[in-house]
Protein backbone atom coordinates (compact mmCIF):
# COMPACT_ATOMS: atom_id res chain seq x y z
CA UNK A 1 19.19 17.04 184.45
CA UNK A 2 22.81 16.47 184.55
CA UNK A 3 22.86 13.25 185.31
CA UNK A 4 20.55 12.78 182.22
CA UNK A 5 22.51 14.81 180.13
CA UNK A 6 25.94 12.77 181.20
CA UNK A 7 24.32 9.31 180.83
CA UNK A 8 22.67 10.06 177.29
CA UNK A 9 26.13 11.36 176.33
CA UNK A 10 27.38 8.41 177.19
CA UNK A 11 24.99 6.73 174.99
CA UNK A 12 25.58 9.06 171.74
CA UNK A 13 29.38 7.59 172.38
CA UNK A 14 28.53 4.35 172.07
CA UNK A 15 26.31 5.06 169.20
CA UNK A 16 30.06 6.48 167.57
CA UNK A 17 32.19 3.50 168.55
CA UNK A 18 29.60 0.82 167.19
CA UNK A 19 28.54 2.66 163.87
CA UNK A 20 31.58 4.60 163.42
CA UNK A 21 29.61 8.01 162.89
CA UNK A 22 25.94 9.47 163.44
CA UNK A 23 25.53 9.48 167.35
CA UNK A 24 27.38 13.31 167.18
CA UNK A 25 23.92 14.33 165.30
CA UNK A 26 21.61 13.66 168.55
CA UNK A 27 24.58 15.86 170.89
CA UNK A 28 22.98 19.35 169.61
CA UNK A 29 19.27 18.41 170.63
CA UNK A 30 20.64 16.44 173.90
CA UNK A 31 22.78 19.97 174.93
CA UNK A 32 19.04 21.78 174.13
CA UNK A 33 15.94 19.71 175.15
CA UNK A 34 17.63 18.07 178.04
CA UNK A 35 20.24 19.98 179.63
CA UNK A 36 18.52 23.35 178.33
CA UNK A 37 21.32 25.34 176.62
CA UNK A 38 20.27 28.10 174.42
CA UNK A 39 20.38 27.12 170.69
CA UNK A 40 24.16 28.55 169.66
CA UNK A 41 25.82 27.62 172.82
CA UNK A 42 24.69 23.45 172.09
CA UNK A 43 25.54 23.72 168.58
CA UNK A 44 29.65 25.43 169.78
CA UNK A 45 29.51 23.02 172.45
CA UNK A 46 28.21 19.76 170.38
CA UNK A 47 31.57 21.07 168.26
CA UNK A 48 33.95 20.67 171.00
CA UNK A 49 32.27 16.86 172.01
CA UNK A 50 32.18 15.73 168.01
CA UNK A 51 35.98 17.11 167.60
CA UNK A 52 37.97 15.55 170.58
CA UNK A 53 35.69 12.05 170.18
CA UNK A 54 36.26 11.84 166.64
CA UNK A 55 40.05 12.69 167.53
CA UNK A 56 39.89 9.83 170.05
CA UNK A 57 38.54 7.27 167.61
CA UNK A 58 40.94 8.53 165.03
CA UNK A 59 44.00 7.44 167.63
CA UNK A 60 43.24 3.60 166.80
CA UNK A 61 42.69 3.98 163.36
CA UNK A 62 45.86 5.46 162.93
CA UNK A 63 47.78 3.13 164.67
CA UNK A 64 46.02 0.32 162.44
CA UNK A 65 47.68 2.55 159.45
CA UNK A 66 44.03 2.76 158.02
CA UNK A 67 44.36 7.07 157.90
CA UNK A 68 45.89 8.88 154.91
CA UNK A 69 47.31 11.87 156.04
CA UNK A 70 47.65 13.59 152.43
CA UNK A 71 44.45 13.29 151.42
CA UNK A 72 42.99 13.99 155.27
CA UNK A 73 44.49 17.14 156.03
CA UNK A 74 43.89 18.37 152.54
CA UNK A 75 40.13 18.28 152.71
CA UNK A 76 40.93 18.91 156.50
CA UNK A 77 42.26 22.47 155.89
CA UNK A 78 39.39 22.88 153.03
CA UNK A 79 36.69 21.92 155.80
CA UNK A 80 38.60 23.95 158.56
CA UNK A 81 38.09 26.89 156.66
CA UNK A 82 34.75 26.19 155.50
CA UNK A 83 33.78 25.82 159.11
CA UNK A 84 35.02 29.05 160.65
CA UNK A 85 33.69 30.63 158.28
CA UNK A 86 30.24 28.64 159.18
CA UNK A 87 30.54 29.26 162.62
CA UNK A 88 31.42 33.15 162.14
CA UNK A 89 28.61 32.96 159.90
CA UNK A 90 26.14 31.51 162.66
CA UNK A 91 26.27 34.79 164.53
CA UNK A 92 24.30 36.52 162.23
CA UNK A 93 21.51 34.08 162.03
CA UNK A 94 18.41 33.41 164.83
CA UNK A 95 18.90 30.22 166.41
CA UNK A 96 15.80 28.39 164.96
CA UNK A 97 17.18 28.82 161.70
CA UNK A 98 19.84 26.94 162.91
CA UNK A 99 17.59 24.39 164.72
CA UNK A 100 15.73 23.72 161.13
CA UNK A 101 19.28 23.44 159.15
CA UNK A 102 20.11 20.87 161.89
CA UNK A 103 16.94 19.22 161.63
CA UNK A 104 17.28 18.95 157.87
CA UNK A 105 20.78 17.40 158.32
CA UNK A 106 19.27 15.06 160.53
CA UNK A 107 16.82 14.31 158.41
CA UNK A 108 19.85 13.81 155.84
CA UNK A 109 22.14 11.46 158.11
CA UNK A 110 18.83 9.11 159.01
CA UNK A 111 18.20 8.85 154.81
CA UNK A 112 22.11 8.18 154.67
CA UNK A 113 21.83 5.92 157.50
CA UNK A 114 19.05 3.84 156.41
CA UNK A 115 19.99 3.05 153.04
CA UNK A 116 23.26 1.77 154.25
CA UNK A 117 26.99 2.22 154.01
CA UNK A 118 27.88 0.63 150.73
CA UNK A 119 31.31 -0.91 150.70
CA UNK A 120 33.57 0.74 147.40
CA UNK A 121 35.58 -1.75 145.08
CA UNK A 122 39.01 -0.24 145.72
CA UNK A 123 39.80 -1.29 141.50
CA UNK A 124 36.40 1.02 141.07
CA UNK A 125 37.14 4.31 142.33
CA UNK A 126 38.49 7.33 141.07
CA UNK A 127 42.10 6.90 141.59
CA UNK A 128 43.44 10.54 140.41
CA UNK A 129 42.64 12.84 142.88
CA UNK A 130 41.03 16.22 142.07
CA UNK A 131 42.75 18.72 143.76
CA UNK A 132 40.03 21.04 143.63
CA UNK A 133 37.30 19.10 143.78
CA UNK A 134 38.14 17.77 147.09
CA UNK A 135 38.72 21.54 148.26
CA UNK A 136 35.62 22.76 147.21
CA UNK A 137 34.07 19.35 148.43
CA UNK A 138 35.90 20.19 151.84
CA UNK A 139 34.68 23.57 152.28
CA UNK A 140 31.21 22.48 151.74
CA UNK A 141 31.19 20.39 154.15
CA UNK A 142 32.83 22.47 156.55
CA UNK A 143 30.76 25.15 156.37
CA UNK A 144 27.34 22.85 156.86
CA UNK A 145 29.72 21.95 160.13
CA UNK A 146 30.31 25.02 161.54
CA UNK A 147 26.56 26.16 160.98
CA UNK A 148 24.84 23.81 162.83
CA UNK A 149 27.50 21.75 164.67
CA UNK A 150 26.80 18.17 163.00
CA UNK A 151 30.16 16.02 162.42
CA UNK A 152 28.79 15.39 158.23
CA UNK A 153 30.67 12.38 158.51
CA UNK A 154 28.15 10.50 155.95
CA UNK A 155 29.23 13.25 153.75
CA UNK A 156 32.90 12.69 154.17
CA UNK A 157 33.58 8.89 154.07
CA UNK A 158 32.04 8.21 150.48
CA UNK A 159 33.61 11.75 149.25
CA UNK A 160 36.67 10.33 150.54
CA UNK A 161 36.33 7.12 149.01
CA UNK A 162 35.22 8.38 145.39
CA UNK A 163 36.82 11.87 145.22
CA UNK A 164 40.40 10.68 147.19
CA UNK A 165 40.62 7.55 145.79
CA UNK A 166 41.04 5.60 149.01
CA UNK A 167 39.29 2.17 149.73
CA UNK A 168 36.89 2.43 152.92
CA UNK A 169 38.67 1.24 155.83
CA UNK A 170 41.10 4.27 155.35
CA UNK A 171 37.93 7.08 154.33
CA UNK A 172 36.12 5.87 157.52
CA UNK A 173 39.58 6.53 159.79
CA UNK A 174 40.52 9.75 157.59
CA UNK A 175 37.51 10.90 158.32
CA UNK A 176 37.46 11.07 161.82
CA UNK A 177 40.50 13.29 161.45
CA UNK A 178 39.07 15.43 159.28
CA UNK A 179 35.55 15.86 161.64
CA UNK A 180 38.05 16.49 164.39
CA UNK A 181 39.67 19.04 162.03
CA UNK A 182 36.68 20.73 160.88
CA UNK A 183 34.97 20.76 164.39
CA UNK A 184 37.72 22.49 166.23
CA UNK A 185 37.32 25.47 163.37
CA UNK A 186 33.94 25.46 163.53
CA UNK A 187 34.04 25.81 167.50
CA UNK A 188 36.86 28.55 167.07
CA UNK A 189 34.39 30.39 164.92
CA UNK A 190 31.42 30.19 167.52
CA UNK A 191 34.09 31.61 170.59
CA UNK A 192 33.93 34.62 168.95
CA UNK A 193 30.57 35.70 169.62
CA UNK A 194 29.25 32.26 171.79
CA UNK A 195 30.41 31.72 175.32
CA UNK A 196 30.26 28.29 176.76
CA UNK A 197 29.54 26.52 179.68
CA UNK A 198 33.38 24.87 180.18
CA UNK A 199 32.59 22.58 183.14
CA UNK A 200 29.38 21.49 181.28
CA UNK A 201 31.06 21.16 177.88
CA UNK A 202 34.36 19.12 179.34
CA UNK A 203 31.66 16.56 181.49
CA UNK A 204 29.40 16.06 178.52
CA UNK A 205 32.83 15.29 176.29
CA UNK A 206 33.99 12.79 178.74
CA UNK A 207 31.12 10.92 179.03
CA UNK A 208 30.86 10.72 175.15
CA UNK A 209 34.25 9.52 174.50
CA UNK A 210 34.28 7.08 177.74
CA UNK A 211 30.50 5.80 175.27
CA UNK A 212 32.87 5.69 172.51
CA UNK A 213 35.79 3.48 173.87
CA UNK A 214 32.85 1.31 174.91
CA UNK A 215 31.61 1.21 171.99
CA UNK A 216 34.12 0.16 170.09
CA UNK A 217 34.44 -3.47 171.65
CA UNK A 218 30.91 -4.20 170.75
CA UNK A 219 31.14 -3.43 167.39
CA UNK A 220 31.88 -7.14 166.92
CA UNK A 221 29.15 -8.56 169.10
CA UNK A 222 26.05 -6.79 167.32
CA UNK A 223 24.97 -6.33 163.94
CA UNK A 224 25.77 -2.75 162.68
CA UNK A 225 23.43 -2.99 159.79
CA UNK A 226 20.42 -3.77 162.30
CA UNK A 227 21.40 -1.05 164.66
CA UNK A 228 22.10 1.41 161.57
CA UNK A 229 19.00 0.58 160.59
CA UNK A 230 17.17 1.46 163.88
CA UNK A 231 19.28 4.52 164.75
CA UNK A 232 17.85 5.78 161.66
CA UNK A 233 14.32 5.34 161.98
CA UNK A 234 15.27 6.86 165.93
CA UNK A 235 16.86 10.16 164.30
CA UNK A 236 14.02 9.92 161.17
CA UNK A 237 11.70 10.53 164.21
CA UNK A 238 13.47 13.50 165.76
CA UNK A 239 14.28 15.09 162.89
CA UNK A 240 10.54 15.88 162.40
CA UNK A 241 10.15 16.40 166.17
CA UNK A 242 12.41 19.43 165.92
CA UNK A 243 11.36 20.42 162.67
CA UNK A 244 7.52 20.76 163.61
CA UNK A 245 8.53 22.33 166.75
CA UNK A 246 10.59 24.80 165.43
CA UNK A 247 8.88 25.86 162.37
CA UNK A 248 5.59 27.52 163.88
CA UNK A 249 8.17 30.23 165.10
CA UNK A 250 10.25 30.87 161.79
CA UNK A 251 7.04 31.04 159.54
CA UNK A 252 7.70 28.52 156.54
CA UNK A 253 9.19 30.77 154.19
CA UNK A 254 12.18 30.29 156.66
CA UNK A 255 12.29 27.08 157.06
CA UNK A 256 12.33 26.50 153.61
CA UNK A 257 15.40 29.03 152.58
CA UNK A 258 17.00 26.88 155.74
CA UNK A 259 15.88 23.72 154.28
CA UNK A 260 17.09 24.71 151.03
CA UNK A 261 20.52 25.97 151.91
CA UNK A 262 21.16 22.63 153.30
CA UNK A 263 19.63 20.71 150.50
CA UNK A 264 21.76 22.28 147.67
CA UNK A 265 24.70 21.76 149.62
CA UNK A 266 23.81 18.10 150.32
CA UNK A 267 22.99 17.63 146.39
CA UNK A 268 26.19 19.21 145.10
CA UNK A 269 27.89 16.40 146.84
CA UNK A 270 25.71 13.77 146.04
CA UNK A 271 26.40 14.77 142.67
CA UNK A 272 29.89 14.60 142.08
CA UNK A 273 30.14 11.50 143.66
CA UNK A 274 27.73 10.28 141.08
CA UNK A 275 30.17 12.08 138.42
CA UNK A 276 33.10 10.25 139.86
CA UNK A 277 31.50 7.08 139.97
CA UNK A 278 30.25 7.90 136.32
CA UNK A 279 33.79 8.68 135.30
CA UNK A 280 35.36 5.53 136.43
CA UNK A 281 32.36 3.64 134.79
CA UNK A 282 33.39 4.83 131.35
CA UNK A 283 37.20 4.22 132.03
C-alpha cells in the first residue's frame, strides 16, 4: 500500500502543478482509503502535504513577482488563525463528521471546478481593499481549513481577486502563500491532540511536490480547461462515494448540521464576492 499511496501522491502533485489548485482535495481520502490512516491523523497530515507544496509552487510565482505580500499575509494571518482554531476545534468532533464536511467541500471544489476559473478584468474589480472584509473572509476560510484539511484555494483566488483588488495572475500566486499559511496553523492545531505518522507524512509530501514540479512543465502542453473539466466530474464522483459511505454511520441529522456548517460558510463568501462585483458594477 505504500507504494500506492506514494505513486497516487505523486499524481495529486501533478494535478497541483497543471491546474494550479484542487489535487490537495483527493490527499485526505488517499491518506484514508488507501494507506488506511484513521480519519484525524489524514486530515493533520493532508495539512502538512497541502502547506509545504503550495509553499513550493509559491517559490516560482514569487520570483515571477506575480505574489502580493500585503494583501497575502493579511488574509494569511486572518486564515492562520481561523485554522488553529479549526484544527483545535476538530478534536472535539467524531471523525465522520469530519469525513462529511470534507465530502461537502469536495463536492464544493468539483462545482467550482467545473464551471471554470473565470479570468477578472483588472479595470473591474474592487480596487479599495476592505480591511475587514478580507479578515473575516480569511478566517472563514481558515477555519473550513483547519477542520477538514482541504487547501480552499477556489475560495481564495476569486476572494483575492474581488475583495484585494489584485488581477489573477497575482491571486492565483498569493494564494498559494496564503494555503501554505493557513495549512501550517491548521496542522499546528491538530499536534495538539493528533499524532502523526512522520516518516509516512514526509514520503507522501515528497512525492506530491516532486508531482507538482512535474506538473508544472505540462501545464503548457495540455488543455487545463479539459482536464479541469474532468478532474471535476473525477472528484463530483468521490464526493458522493464518501458521502454515502459515511452517512449510514452519522444518521442524517448529522450529516446535514455538517453539510450545513460548510454550506453557510461557502455562501457567505460567494456572497460578498457577488457584493463586490455588484459594487464595482454601480461605480
Amino acid at each position: 500500500m505504500l507504494i500506492l499511496t506514494l505513486v497516487l501522491a505523486v499524481l495529486v502533485g501533478v494535478t497541483l502543478g497543471l491546474l494550479g489548485g484542487g489535487g490537495s482535495i483527493l490527499t485526505v481520502p488517499l491518506l484514508v482509503y488507501v494507506a488506511g490512516m484513521e480519519t484525524k491523523e489524514a486530515i493533520a497530515t493532508s495539512l502538512l502535504v497541502v502547506g509545504v507544496t503550495s509553499a513550493v509552487g509559491a517559490i516560482s510565482h514569487a520570483r515571477a513577482g506575480r505574489v502580493q505580500w500585503r494583501t497575502g499575509l493579511i488574509f494569511g494571518a486572518a486564515a492562520m488563525t481561523g485554522a488553529y482554531v479549526g484544527g483545535r476545534g476538530a478534536e472535539f468532533l467524531p471523525g465522520q463528521w469530519l469525513l462529511i464536511g470534507f465530502a461537502v467541500m469536495m463536492l464544493a471544489t468539483a462545482i467550482a471546478m467545473l464551471r471554470g476559473r473565470k479570468e477578472v478584468d483588472p479595470d473591474k474589480v474592487h480596487t479599495g481593499m476592505p480591511l475587514g472584509r478580507i479578515i473575516v473572509d480569511g478566517v472563514v476560510v481558515g477555519i473550513v481549513t483547519g477542520l477538514v484539511g482541504a487547501g480552499g484555494g477556489f475560495l481564495v483566488v476569486p476572494a483575492l481577486a474581488l475583495l484585494g483588488g489584485l488581477p489573477m495572475p497575482a491571486a492565483i500566486g498569493t494564494s498559494l502563500v496564503v494555503i501554505a499559511m493557513k495549512s501550517m496553523a491548521g496542522l499546528g492545531g491538530y499536534l495538539a491532540s493528533v499524532q502523526i505518522d512522520w516518516a509516512m507524512a514526509a514520503a507522501v509530501t515528497g512525492a506530491a511536490v516532486l508531482g507538482a514540479l512535474m506538473g508544472g512543465p505540462l501545464a503548457g502542453r495540455i488543455r487545463p480547461d479539459s482536464l479541469r473539466r474532468i478532474f471535476g466530474w473525477f472528484v463530483l464522483v468521490m464526493a458522493i462515494a464518501i458521502g454515502a459511505q459515511e452517512a449510514p454511520t452519522l444518521g442524517w441529522s448529522a450529516v446535514v448540521v455538517a453539510a450545513g456548517a460548510i454550506i453557510i460558510a461557502i455562501v457567505w463568501l460567494s456572497v460578498g464576492r457577488r457584493t463586490s462585483t455588484a459594487k464595482v458594477a454601480s461605480a
